[in-house]
Protein backbone atom coordinates (compact mmCIF):
# COMPACT_ATOMS: atom_id res chain seq x y z
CA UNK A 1 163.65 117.38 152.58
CA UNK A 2 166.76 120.16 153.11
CA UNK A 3 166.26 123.55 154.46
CA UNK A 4 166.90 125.08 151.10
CA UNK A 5 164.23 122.84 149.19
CA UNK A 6 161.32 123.62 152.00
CA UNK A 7 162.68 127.50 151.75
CA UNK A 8 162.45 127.21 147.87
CA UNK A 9 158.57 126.02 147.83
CA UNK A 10 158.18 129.15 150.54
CA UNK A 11 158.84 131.35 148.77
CA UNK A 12 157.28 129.72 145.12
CA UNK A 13 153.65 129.56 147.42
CA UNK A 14 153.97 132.81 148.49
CA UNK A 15 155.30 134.10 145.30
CA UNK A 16 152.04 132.49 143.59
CA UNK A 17 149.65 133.21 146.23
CA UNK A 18 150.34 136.64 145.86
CA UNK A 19 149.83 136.42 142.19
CA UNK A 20 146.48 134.74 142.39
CA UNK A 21 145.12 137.10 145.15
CA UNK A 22 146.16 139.83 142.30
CA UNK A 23 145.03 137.85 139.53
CA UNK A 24 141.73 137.62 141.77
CA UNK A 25 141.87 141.33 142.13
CA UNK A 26 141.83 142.43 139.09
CA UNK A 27 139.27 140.43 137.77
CA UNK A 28 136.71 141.39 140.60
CA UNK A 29 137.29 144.68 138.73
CA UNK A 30 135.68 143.87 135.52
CA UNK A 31 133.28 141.12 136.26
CA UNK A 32 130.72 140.85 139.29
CA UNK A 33 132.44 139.44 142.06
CA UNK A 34 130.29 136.27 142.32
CA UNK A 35 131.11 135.40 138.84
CA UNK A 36 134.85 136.18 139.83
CA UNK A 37 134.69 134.13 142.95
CA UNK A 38 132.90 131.00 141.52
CA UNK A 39 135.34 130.61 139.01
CA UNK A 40 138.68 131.08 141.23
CA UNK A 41 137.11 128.58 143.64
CA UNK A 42 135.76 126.08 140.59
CA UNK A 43 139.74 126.23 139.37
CA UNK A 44 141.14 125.54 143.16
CA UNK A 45 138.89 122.82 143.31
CA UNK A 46 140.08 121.11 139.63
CA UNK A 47 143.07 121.87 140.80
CA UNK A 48 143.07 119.78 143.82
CA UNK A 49 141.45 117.08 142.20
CA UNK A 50 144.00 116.68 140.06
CA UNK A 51 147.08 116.78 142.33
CA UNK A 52 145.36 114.24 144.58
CA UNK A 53 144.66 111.79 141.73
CA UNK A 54 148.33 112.44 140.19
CA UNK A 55 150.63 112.95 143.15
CA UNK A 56 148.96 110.60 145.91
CA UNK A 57 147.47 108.16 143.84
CA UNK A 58 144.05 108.67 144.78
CA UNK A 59 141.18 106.50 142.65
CA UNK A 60 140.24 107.82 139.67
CA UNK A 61 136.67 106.41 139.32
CA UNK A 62 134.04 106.72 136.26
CA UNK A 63 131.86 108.96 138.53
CA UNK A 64 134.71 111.56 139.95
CA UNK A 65 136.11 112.26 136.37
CA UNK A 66 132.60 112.67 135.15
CA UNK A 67 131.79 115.29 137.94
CA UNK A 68 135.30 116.85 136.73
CA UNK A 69 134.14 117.41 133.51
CA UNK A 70 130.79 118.98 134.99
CA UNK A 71 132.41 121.25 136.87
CA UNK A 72 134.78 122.54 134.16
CA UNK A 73 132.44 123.17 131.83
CA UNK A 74 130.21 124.87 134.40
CA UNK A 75 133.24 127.12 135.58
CA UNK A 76 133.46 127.85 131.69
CA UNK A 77 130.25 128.81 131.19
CA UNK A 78 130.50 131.05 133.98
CA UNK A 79 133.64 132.92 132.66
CA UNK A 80 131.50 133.18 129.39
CA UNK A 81 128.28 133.74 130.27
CA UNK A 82 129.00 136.99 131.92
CA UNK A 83 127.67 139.96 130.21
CA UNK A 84 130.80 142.05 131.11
């Protein structure tokens, strides 16, 4: 990979990491921060699922997408569940 390509995703993580930690912020603002947290680390977690089982191939068995779906809808019924 070239200097300017590994300088490029730099700056795009930090650029996004600073957005989440804001995004994160501002939501610990209006709802109670354990709601907050257990959602931001529900969608981290999704999110590493999926760039495991689409950029390195990993196995996608019955059992892992089922637990996928579990812990989307419980991350939803978090966000909505929330009285604030």
């Amino acid at each position: 990979m070239s200097a300017i390509l590994r300088m490029f995703f730099l700056i795009l993580y930090h650029c996004l990491l600073i957005r989440d930690r804001t995004l994160l912020y501002k939501a610990s603002r209006i709802l109670p921060i354990a709601t907050v947290y257990a959602v931001w680390t529900g969608i981290g977690a999704v999110d590493n699922i999926l760039v495991g089982v689409f950029t390195f191939k990993e196995p996608t068995a019955f059992r892992r997408i089922f637990f996928l779906f579990v812990l989307i809808a419980s991350i939803i019924r978090l966000k909505f569940g929330s009285r604030h």
